[in-house]
N, C-alpha and C. Protein backbone atom coordinates (compact mmCIF):
# COMPACT_ATOMS: atom_id res chain seq x y z
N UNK A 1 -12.03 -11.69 -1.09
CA UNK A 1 -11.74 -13.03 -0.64
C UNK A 1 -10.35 -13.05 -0.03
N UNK A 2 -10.21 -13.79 0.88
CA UNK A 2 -9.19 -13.97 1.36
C UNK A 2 -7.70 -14.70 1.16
N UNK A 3 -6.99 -14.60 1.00
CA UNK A 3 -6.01 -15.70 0.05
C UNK A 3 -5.91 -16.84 0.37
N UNK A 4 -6.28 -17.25 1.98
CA UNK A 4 -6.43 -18.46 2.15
C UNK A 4 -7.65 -18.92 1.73
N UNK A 5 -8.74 -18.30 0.94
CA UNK A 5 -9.95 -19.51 0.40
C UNK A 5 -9.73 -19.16 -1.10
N UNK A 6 -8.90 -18.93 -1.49
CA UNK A 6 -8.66 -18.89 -3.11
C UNK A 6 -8.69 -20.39 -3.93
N UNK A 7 -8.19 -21.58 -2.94
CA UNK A 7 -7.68 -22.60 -3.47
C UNK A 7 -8.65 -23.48 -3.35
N UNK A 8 -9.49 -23.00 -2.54
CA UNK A 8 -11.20 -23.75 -2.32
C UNK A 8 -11.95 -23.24 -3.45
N UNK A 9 -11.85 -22.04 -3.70
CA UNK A 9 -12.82 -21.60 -4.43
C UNK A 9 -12.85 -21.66 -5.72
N UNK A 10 -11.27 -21.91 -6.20
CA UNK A 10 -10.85 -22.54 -7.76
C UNK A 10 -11.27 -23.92 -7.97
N UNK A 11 -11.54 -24.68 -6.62
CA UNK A 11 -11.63 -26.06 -7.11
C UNK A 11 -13.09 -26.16 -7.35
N UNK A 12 -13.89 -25.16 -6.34
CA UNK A 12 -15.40 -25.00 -6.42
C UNK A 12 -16.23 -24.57 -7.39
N UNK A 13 -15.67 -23.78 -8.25
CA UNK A 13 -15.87 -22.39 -9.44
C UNK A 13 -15.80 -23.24 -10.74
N UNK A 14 -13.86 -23.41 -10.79
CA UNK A 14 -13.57 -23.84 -11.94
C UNK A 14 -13.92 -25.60 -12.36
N UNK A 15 -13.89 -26.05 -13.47
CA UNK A 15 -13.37 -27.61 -13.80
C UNK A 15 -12.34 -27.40 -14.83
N UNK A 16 -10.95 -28.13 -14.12
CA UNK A 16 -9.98 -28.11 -15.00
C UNK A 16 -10.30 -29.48 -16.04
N UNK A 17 -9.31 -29.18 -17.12
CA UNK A 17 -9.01 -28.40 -17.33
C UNK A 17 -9.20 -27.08 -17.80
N UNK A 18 -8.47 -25.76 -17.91
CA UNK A 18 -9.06 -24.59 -18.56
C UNK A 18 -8.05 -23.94 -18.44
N UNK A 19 -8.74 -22.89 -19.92
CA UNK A 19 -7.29 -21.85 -19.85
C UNK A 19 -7.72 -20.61 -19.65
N UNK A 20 -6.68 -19.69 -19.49
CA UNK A 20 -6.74 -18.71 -18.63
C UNK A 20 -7.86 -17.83 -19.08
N UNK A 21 -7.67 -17.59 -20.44
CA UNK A 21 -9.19 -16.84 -20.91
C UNK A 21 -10.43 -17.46 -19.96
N UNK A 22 -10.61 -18.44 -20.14
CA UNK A 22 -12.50 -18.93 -19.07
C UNK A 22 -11.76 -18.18 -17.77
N UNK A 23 -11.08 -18.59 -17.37
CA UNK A 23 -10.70 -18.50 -15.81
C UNK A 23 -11.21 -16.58 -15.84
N UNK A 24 -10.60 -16.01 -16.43
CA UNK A 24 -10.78 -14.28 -16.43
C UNK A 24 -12.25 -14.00 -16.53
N UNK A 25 -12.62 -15.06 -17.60
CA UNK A 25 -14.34 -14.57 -17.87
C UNK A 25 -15.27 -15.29 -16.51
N UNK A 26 -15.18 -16.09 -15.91
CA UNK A 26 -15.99 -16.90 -14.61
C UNK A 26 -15.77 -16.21 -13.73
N UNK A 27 -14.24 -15.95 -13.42
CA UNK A 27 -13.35 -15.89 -12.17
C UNK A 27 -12.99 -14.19 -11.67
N UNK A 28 -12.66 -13.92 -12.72
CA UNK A 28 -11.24 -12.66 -12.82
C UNK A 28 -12.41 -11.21 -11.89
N UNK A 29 -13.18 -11.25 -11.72
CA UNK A 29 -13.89 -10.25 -11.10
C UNK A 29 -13.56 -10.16 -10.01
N UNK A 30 -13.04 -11.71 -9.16
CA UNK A 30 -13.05 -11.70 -7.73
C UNK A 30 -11.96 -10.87 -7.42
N UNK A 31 -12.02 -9.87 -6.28
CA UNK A 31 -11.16 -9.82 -5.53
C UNK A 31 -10.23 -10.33 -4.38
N UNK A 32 -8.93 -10.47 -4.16
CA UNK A 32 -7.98 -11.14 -3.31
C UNK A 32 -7.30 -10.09 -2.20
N UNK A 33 -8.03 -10.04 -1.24
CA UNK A 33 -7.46 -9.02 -0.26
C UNK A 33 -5.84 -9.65 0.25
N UNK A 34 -5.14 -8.50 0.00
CA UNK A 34 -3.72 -8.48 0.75
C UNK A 34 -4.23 -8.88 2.27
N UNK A 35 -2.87 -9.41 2.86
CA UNK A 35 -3.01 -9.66 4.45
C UNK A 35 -2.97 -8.23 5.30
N UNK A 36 -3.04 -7.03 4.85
CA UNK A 36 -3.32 -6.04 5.89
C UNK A 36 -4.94 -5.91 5.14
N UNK A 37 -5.11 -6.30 4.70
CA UNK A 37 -6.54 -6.26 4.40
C UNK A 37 -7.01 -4.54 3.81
N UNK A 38 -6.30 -3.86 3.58
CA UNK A 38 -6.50 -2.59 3.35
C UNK A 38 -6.16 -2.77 1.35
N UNK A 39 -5.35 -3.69 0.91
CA UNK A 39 -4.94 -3.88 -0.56
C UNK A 39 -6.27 -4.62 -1.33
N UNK A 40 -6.77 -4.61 -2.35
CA UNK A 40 -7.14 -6.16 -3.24
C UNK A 40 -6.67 -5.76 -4.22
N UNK A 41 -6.64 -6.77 -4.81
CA UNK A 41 -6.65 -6.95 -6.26
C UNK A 41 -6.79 -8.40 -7.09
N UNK A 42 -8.02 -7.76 -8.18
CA UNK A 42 -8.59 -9.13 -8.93
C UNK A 42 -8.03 -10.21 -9.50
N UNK A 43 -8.38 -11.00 -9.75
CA UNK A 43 -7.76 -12.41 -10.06
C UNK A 43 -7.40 -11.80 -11.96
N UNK A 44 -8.27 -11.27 -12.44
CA UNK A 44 -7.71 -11.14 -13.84
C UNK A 44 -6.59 -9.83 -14.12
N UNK A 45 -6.76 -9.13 -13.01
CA UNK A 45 -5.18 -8.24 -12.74
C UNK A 45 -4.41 -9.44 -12.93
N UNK A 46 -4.30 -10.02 -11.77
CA UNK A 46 -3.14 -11.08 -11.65
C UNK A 46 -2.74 -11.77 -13.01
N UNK A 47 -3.80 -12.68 -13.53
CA UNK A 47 -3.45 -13.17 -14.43
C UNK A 47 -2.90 -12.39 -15.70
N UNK A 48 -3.33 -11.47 -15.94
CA UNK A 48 -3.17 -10.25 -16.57
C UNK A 48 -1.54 -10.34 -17.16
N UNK A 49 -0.42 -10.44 -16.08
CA UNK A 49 0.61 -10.32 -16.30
C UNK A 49 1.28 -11.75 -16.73
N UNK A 50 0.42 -12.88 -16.83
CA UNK A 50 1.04 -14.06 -16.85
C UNK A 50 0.48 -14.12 -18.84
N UNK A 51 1.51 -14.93 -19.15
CA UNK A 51 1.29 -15.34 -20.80
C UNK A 51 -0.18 -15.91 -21.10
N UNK A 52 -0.39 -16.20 -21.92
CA UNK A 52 -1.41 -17.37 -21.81
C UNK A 52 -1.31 -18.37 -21.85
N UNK A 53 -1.95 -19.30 -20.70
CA UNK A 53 -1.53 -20.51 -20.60
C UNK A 53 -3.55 -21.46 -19.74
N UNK A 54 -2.83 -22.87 -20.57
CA UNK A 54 -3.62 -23.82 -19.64
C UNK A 54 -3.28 -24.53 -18.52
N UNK A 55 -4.60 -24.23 -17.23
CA UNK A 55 -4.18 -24.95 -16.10
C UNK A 55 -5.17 -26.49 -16.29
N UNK A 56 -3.86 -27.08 -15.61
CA UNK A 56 -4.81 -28.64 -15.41
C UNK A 56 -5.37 -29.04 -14.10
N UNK A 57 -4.68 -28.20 -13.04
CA UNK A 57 -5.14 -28.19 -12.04
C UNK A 57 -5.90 -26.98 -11.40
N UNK A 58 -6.47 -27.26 -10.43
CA UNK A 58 -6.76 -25.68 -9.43
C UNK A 58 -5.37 -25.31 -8.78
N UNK A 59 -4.60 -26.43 -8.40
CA UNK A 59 -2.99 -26.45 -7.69
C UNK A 59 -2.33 -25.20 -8.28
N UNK A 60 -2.38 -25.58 -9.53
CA UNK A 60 -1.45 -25.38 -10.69
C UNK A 60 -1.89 -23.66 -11.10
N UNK A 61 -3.44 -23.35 -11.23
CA UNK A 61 -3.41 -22.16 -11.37
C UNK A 61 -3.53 -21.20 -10.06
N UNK A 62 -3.58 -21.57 -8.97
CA UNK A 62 -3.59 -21.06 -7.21
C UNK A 62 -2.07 -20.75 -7.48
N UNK A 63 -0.82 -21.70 -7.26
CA UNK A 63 0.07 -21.48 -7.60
C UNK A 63 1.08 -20.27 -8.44
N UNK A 64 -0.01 -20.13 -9.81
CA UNK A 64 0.42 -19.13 -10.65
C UNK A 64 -0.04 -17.93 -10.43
N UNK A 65 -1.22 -17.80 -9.20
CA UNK A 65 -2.00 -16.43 -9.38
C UNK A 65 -0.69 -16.45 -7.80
N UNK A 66 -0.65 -16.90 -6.95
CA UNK A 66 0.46 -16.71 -5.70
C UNK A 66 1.48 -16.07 -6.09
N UNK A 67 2.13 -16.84 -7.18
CA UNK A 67 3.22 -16.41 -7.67
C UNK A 67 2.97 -15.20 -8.17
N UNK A 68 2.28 -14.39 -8.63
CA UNK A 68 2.10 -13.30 -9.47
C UNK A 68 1.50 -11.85 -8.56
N UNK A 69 1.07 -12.05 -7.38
CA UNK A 69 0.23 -10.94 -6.25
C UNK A 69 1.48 -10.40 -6.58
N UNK A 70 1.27 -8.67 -6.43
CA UNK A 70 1.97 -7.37 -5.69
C UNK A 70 2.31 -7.29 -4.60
N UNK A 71 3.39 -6.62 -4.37
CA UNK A 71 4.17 -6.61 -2.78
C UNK A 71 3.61 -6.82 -2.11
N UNK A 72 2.25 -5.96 -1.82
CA UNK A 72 1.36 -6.14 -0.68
C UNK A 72 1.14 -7.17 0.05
N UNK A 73 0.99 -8.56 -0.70
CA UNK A 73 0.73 -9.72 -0.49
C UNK A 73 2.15 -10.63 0.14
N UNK A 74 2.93 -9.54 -0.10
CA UNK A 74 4.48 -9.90 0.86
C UNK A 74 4.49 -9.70 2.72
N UNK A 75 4.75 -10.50 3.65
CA UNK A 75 4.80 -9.74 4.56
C UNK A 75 6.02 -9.41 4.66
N UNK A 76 6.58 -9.47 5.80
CA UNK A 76 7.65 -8.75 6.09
C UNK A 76 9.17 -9.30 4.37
N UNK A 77 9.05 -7.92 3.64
CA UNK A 77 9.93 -8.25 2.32
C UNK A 77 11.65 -8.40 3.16
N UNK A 78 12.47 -9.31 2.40
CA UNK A 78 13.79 -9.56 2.72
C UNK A 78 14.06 -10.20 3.90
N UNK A 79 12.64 -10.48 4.60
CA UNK A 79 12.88 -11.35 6.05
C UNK A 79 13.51 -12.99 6.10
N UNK A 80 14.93 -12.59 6.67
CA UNK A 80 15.00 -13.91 6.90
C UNK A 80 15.10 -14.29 7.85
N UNK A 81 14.21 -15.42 8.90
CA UNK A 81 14.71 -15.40 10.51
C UNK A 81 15.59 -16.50 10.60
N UNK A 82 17.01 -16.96 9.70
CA UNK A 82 17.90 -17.74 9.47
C UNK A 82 19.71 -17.32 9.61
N UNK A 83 18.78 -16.11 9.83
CA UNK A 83 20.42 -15.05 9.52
C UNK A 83 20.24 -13.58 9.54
N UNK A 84 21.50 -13.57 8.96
CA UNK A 84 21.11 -11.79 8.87
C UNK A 84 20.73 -11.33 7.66
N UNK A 85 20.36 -10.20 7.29
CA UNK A 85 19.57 -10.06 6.15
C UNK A 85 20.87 -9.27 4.92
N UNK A 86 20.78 -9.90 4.28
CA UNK A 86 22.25 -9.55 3.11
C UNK A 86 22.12 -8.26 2.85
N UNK A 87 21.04 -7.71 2.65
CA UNK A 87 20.86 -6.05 2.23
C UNK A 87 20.90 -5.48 3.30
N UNK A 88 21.63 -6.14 4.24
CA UNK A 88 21.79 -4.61 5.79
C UNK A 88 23.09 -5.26 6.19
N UNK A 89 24.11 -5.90 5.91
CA UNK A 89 24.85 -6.33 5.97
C UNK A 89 25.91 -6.49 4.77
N UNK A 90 27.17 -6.16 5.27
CA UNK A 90 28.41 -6.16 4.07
C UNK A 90 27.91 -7.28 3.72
N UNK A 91 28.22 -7.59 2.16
CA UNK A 91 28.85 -8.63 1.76
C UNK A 91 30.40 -9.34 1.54
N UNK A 92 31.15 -8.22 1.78
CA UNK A 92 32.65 -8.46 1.68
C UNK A 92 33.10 -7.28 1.97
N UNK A 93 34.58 -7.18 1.79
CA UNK A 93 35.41 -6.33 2.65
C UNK A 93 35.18 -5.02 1.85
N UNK A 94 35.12 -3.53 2.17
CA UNK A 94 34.87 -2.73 1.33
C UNK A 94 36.12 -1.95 0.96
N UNK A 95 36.88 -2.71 1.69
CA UNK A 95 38.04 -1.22 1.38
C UNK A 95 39.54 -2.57 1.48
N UNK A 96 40.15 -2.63 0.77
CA UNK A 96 41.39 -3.79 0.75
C UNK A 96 42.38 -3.37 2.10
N UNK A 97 42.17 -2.36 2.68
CA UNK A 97 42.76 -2.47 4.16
C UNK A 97 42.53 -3.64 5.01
N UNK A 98 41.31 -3.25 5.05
CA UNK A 98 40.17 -4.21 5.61
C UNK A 98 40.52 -5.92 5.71
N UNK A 99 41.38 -6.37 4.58
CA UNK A 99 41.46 -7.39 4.25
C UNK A 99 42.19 -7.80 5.31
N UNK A 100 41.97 -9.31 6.17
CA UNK A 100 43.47 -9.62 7.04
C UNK A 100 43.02 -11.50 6.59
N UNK A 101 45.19 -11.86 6.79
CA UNK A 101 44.68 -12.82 5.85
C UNK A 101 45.44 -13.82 7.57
């Protein structure tokens, strides 16, 4: 499945409320293809790493499984098109020569 119909398909599947156990036993089989489409990984991976908890919404658990995908599901990591990117760029002066006041 695609990550953009995840949030259709929680509202379609599940009735909140519910906690994460049902969600793994209904749900957790599906797979969530990364955007190069070459990655998945299942919804009860995902949840897997989260505590146990109850969702009241589909919002609310879409949200928590988003929050929780592997890099893969990152596109471009450290991109910011606001600036320059802090990890390729000093943060401050490296050497007190350097310093001019």
């Amino acid at each position: 499945m695609k990550i953009r119909n995840v949030l259709a398909s929680l509202e379609d599947e599940l009735s909140f409320p519910i906690d994460q156990n049902s969600v793994i036993e209904q749900i957790g089989a599906i797979e969530i293809e990364a955007p190069d489409a070459q990655e998945t990984e299942m919804i009860s991976t995902i949840l897997g790493h989260v505590g146990q908890e109850t969702y009241t919404t589909a919002d609310e658990l879409f949200t928590t499984i988003i929050g929780n995908v592997s890099d893969e599901y990152i596109g471009r990591k450290y991109y910011d098109d606001r600036g320059a990117n802090p990890s390729a760029t000093a943060v401050g002066p490296t050497d007190e020569a350097d310093v001019s006041f």
